[in-house]
N, C-alpha and C. Protein backbone atom coordinates (compact mmCIF):
# COMPACT_ATOMS: atom_id res chain seq x y z
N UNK A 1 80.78 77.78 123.13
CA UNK A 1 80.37 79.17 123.00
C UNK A 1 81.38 79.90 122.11
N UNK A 2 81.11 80.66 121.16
CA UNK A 2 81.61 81.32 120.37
C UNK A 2 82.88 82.88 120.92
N UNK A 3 83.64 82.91 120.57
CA UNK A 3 84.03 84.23 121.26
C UNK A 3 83.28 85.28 120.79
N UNK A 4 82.55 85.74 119.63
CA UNK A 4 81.77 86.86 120.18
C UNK A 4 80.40 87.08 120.89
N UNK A 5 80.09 85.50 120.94
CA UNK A 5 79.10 85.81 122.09
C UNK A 5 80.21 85.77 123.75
N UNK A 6 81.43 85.25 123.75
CA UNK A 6 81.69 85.42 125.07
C UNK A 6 82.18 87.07 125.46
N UNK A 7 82.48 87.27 124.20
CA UNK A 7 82.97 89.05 124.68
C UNK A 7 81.71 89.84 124.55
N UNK A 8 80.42 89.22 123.85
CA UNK A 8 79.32 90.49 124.05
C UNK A 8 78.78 89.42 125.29
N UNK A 9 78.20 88.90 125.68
CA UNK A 9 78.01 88.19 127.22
C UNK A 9 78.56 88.68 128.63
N UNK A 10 79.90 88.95 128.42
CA UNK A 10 80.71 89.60 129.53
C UNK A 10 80.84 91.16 129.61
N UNK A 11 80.93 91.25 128.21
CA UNK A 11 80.81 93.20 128.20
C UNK A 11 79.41 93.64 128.33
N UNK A 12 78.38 93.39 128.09
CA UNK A 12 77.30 93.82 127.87
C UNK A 12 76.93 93.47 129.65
N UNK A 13 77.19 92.52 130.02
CA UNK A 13 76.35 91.92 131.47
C UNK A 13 77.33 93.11 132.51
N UNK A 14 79.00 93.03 132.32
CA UNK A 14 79.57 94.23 132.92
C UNK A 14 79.09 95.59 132.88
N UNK A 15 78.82 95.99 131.48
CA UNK A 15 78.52 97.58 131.23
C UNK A 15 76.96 97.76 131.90
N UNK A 16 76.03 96.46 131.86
CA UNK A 16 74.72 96.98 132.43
C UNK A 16 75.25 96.90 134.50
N UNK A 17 75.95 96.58 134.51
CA UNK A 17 75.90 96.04 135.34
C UNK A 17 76.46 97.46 136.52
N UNK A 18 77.96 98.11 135.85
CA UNK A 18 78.33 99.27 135.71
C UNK A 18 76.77 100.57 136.02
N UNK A 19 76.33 100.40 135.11
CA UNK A 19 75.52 101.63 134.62
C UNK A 19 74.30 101.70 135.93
N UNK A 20 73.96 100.44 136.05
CA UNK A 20 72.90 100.27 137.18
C UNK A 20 73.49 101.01 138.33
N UNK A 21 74.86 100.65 138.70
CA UNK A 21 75.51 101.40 139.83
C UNK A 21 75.65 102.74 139.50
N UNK A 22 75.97 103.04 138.65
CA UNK A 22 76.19 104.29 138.23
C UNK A 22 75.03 105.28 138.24
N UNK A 23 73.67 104.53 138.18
CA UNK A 23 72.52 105.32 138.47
C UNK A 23 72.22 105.28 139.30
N UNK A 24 72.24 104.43 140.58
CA UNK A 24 72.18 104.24 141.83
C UNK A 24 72.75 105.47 142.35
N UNK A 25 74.32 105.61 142.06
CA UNK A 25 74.51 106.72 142.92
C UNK A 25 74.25 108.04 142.77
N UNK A 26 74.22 108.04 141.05
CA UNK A 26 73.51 109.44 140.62
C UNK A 26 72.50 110.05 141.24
N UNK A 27 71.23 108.59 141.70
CA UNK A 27 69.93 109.32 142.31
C UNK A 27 70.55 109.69 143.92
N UNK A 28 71.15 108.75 144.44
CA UNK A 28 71.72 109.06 145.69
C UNK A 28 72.36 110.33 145.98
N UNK A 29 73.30 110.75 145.19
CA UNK A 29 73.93 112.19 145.25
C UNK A 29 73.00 112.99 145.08
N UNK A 30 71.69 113.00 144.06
CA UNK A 30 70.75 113.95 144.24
C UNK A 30 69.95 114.48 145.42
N UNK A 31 69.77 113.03 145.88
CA UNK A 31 68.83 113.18 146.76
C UNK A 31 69.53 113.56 148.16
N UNK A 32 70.74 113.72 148.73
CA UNK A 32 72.11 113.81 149.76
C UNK A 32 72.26 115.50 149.60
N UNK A 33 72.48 115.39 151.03
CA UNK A 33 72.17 117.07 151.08
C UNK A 33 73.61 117.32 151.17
N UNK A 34 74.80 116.08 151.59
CA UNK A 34 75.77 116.36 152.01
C UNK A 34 77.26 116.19 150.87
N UNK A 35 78.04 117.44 150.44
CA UNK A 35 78.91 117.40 149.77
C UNK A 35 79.73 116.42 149.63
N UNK A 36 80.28 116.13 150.88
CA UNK A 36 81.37 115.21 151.03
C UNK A 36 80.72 113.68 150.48
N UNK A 37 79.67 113.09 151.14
CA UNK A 37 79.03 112.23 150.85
C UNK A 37 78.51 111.96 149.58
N UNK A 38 78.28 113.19 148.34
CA UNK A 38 78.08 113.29 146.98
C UNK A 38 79.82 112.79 146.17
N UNK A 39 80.81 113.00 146.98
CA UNK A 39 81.95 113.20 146.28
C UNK A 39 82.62 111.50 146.90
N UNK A 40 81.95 110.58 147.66
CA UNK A 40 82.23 109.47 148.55
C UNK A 40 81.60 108.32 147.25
N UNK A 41 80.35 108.95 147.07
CA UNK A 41 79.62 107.99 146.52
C UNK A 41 80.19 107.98 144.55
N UNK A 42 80.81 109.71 144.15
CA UNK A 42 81.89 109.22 142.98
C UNK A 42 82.88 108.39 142.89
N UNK A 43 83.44 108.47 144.10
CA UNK A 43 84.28 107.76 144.00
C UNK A 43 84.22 106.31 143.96
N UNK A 44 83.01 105.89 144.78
CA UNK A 44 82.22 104.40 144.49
C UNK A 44 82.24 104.43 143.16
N UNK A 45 81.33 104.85 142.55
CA UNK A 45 80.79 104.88 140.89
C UNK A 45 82.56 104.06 140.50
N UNK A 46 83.22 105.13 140.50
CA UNK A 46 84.01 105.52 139.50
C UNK A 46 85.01 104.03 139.73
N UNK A 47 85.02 103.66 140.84
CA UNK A 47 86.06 102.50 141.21
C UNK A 47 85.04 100.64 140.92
N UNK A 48 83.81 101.09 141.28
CA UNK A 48 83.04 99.80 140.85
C UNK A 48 83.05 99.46 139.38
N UNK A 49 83.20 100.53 138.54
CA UNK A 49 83.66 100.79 137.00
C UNK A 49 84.51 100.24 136.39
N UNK A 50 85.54 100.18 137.69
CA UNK A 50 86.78 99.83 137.59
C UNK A 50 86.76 98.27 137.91
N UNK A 51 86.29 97.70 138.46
CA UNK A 51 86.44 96.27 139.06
C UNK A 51 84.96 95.66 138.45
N UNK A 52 84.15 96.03 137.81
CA UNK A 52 84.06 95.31 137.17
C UNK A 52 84.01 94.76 135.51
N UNK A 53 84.73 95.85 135.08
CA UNK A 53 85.78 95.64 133.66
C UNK A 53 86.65 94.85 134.13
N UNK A 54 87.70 95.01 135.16
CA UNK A 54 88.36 94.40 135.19
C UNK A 54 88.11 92.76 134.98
N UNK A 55 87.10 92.78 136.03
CA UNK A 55 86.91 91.27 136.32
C UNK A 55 86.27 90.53 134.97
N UNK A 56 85.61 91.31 133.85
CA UNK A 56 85.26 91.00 133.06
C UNK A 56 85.92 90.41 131.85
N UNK A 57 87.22 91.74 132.02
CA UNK A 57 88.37 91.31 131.05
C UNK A 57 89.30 90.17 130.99
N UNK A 58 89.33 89.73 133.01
CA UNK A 58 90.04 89.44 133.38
C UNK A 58 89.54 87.74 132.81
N UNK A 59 88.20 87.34 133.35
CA UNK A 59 87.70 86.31 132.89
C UNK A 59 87.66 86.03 131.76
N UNK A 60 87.14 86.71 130.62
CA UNK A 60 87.43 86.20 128.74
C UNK A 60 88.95 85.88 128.68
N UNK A 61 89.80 86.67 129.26
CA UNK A 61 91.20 86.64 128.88
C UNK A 61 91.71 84.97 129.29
N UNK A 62 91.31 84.90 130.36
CA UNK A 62 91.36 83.56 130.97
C UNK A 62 90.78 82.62 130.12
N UNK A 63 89.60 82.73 130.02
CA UNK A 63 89.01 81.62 129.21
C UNK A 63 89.45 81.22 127.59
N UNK A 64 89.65 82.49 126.82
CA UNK A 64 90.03 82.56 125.59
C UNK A 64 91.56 82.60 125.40
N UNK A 65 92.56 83.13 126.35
CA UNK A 65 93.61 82.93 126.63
C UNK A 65 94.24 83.72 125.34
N UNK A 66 93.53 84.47 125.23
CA UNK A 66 93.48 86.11 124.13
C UNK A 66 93.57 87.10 124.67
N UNK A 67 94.31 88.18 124.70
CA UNK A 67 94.44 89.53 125.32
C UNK A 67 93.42 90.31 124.72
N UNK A 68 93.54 90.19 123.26
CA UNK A 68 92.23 91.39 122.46
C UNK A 68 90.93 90.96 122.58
N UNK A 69 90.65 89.80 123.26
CA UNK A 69 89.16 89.32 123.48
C UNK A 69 88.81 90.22 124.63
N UNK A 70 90.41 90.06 126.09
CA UNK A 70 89.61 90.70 127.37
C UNK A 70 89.01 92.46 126.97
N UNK A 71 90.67 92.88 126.64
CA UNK A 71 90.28 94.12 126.19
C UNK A 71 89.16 94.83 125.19
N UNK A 72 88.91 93.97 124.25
CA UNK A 72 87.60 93.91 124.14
C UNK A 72 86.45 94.03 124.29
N UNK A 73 86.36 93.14 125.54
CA UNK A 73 85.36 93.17 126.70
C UNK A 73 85.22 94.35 126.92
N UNK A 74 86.17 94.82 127.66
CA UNK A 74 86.17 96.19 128.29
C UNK A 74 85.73 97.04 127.69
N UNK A 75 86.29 97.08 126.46
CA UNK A 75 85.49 98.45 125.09
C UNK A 75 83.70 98.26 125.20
N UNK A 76 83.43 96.71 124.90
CA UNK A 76 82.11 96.37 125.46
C UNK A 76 81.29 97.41 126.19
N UNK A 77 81.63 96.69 127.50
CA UNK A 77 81.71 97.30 128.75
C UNK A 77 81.22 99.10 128.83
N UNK A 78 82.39 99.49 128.48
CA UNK A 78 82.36 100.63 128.77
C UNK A 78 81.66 101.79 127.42
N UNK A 79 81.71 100.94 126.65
CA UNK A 79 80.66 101.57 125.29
C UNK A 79 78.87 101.45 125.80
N UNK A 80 78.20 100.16 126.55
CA UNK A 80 77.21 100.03 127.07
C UNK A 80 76.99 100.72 128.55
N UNK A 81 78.07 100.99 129.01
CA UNK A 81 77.61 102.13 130.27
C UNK A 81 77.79 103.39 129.59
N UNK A 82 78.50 104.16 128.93
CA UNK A 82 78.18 105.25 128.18
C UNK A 82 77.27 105.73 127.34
N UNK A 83 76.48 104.83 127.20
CA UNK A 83 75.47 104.49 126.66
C UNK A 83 74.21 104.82 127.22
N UNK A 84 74.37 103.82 127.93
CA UNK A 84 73.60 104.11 129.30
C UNK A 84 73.38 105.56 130.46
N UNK A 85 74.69 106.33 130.24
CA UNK A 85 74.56 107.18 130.92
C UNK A 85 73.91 108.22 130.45
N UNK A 86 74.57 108.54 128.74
CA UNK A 86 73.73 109.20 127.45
C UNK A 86 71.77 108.97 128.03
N UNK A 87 71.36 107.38 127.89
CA UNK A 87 70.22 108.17 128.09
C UNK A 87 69.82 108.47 129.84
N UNK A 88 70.50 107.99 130.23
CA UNK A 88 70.03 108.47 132.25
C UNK A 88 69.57 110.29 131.99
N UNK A 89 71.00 110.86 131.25
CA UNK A 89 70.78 112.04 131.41
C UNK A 89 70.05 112.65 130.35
N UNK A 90 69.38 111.88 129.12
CA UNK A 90 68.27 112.26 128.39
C UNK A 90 67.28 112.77 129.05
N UNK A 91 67.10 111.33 130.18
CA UNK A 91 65.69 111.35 130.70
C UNK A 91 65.29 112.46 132.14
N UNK A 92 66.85 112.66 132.93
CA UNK A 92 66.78 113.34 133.63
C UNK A 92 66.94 114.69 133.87
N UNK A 93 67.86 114.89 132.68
CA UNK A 93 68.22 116.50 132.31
C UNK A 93 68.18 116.63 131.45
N UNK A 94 66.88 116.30 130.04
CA UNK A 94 66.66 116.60 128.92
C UNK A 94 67.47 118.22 128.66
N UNK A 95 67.19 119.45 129.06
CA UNK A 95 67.65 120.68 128.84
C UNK A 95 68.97 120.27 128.76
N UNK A 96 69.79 120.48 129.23
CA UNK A 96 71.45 120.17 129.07
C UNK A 96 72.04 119.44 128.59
N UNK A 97 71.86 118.85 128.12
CA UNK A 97 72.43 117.65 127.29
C UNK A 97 72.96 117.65 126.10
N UNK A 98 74.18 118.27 125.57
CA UNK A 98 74.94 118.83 124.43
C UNK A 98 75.17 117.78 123.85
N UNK A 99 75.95 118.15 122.32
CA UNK A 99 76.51 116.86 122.08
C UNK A 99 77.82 116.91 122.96
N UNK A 100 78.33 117.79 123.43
CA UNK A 100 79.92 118.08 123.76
C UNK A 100 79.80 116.95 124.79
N UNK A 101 78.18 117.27 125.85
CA UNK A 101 78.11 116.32 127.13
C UNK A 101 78.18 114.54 126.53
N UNK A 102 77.92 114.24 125.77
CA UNK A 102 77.38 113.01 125.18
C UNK A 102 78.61 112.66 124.44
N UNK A 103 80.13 113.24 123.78
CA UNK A 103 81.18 112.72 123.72
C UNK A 103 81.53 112.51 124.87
N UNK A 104 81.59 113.30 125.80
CA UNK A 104 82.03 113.19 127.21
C UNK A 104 81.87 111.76 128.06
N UNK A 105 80.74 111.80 127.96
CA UNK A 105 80.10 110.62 128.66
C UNK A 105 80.72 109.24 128.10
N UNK A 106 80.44 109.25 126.73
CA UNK A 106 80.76 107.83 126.30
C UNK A 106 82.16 107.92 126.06
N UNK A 107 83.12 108.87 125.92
CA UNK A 107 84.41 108.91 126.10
C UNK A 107 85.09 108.50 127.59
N UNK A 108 84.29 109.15 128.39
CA UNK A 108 84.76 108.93 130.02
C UNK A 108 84.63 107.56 129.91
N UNK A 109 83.20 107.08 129.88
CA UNK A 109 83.36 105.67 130.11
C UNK A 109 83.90 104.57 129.36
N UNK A 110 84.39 104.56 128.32
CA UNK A 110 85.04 104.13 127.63
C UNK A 110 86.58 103.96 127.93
N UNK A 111 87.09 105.21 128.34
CA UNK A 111 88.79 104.85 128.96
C UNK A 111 88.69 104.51 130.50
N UNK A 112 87.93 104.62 131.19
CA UNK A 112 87.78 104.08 132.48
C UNK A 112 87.34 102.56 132.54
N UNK A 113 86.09 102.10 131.32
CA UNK A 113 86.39 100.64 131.25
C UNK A 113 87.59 99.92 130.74
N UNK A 114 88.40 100.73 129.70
CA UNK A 114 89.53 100.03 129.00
C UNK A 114 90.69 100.28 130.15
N UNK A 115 90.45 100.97 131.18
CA UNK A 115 91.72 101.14 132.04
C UNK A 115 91.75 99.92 132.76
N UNK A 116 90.49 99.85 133.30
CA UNK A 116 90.27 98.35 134.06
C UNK A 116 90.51 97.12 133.45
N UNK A 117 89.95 97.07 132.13
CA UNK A 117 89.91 95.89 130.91
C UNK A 117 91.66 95.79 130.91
N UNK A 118 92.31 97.18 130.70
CA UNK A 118 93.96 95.97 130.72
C UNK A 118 94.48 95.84 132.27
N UNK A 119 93.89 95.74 133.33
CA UNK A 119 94.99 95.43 134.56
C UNK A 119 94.00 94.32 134.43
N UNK A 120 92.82 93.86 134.14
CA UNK A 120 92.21 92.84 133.54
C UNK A 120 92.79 91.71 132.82
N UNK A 121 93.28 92.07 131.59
CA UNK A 121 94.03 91.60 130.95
C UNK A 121 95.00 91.01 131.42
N UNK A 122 95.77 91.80 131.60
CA UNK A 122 97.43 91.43 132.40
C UNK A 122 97.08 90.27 133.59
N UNK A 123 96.10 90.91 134.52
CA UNK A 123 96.12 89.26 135.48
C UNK A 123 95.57 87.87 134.51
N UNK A 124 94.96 88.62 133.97
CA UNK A 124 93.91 86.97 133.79
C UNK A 124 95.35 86.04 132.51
N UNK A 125 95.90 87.28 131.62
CA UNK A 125 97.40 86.65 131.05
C UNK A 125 98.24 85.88 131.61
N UNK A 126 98.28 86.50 132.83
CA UNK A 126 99.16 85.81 133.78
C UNK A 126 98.83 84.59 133.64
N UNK A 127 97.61 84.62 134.74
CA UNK A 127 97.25 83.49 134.85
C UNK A 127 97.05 81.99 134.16
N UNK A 128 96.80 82.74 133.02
CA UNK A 128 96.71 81.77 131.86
C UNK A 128 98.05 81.15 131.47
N UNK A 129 99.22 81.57 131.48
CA UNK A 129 100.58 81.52 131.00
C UNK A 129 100.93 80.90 132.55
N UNK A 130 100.26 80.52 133.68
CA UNK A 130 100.82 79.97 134.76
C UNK A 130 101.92 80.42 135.26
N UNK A 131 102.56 81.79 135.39
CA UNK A 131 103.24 82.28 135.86
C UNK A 131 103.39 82.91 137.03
N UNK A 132 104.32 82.79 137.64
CA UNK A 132 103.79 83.36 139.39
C UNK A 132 105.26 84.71 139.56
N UNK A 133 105.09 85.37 140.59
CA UNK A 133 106.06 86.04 140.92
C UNK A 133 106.62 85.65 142.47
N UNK A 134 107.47 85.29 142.14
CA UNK A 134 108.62 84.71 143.32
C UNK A 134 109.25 85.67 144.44
């Protein structure tokens, strides 16, 4: 397998993968009458975002035993859930939808996948370099 099919394979399957959750909870918070429980289920979003860039990054890095492949990934990743979110909120809040909202979006998700993509990185480096901490 080629590395850019392994970094669009892993980023693309992460970022849909991301985004699905990410709409999951969107409809969920809509439909939740309860504040706290709207602000429970961000924090889901926002951390499943997180783990699975990571794990995405973490695996190319491993396999390719390349740091700019995992991180990569992650840009992947988080370029196809921003993406994704761009049109969620086409379809759901056509009226509001600025461009200001639509840097936003694919900016947010973009440093939240690359945040994950390097603690990604760094383990799966490790790992690869067989190094342990004593």
């Amino acid at each position: 397998m080629s590395v850019g099919a392994l970094i669009l394979g892993w980023g693309v399957g992460a970022g849909m993968t991301a985004a699905l959750v990410s709409i999951l909870t969107r409809e969920l918070i809509r439909i939740t009458q309860n504040a706290d429980l709207g602000y429970a289920l961000e924090i889901v979003d926002l951390v499943a975002t997180l783990a699975l860039c990571l794990w995405a990054a973490y695996r190319v890095t491993g396999i390719l035993r390349q740091v700019r492949a995992g991180l990569e990934t992650a840009v992947v990743a988080g370029l196809v859930t921003g993406l994704m979110a761009i049109a969620y909120n086409s379809l759901r809040h056509p009226d509001t939808l600025t461009s200001t909202l639509v840097v936003y979006l694919l900016a947010l998700n973009i440093v939240l996948s690359s945040s994950g993509g390097v603690a990604g990185v760094w383990l799966g480096n490790r790992r690869a370099s067989g190094r342990r901490d004593r």
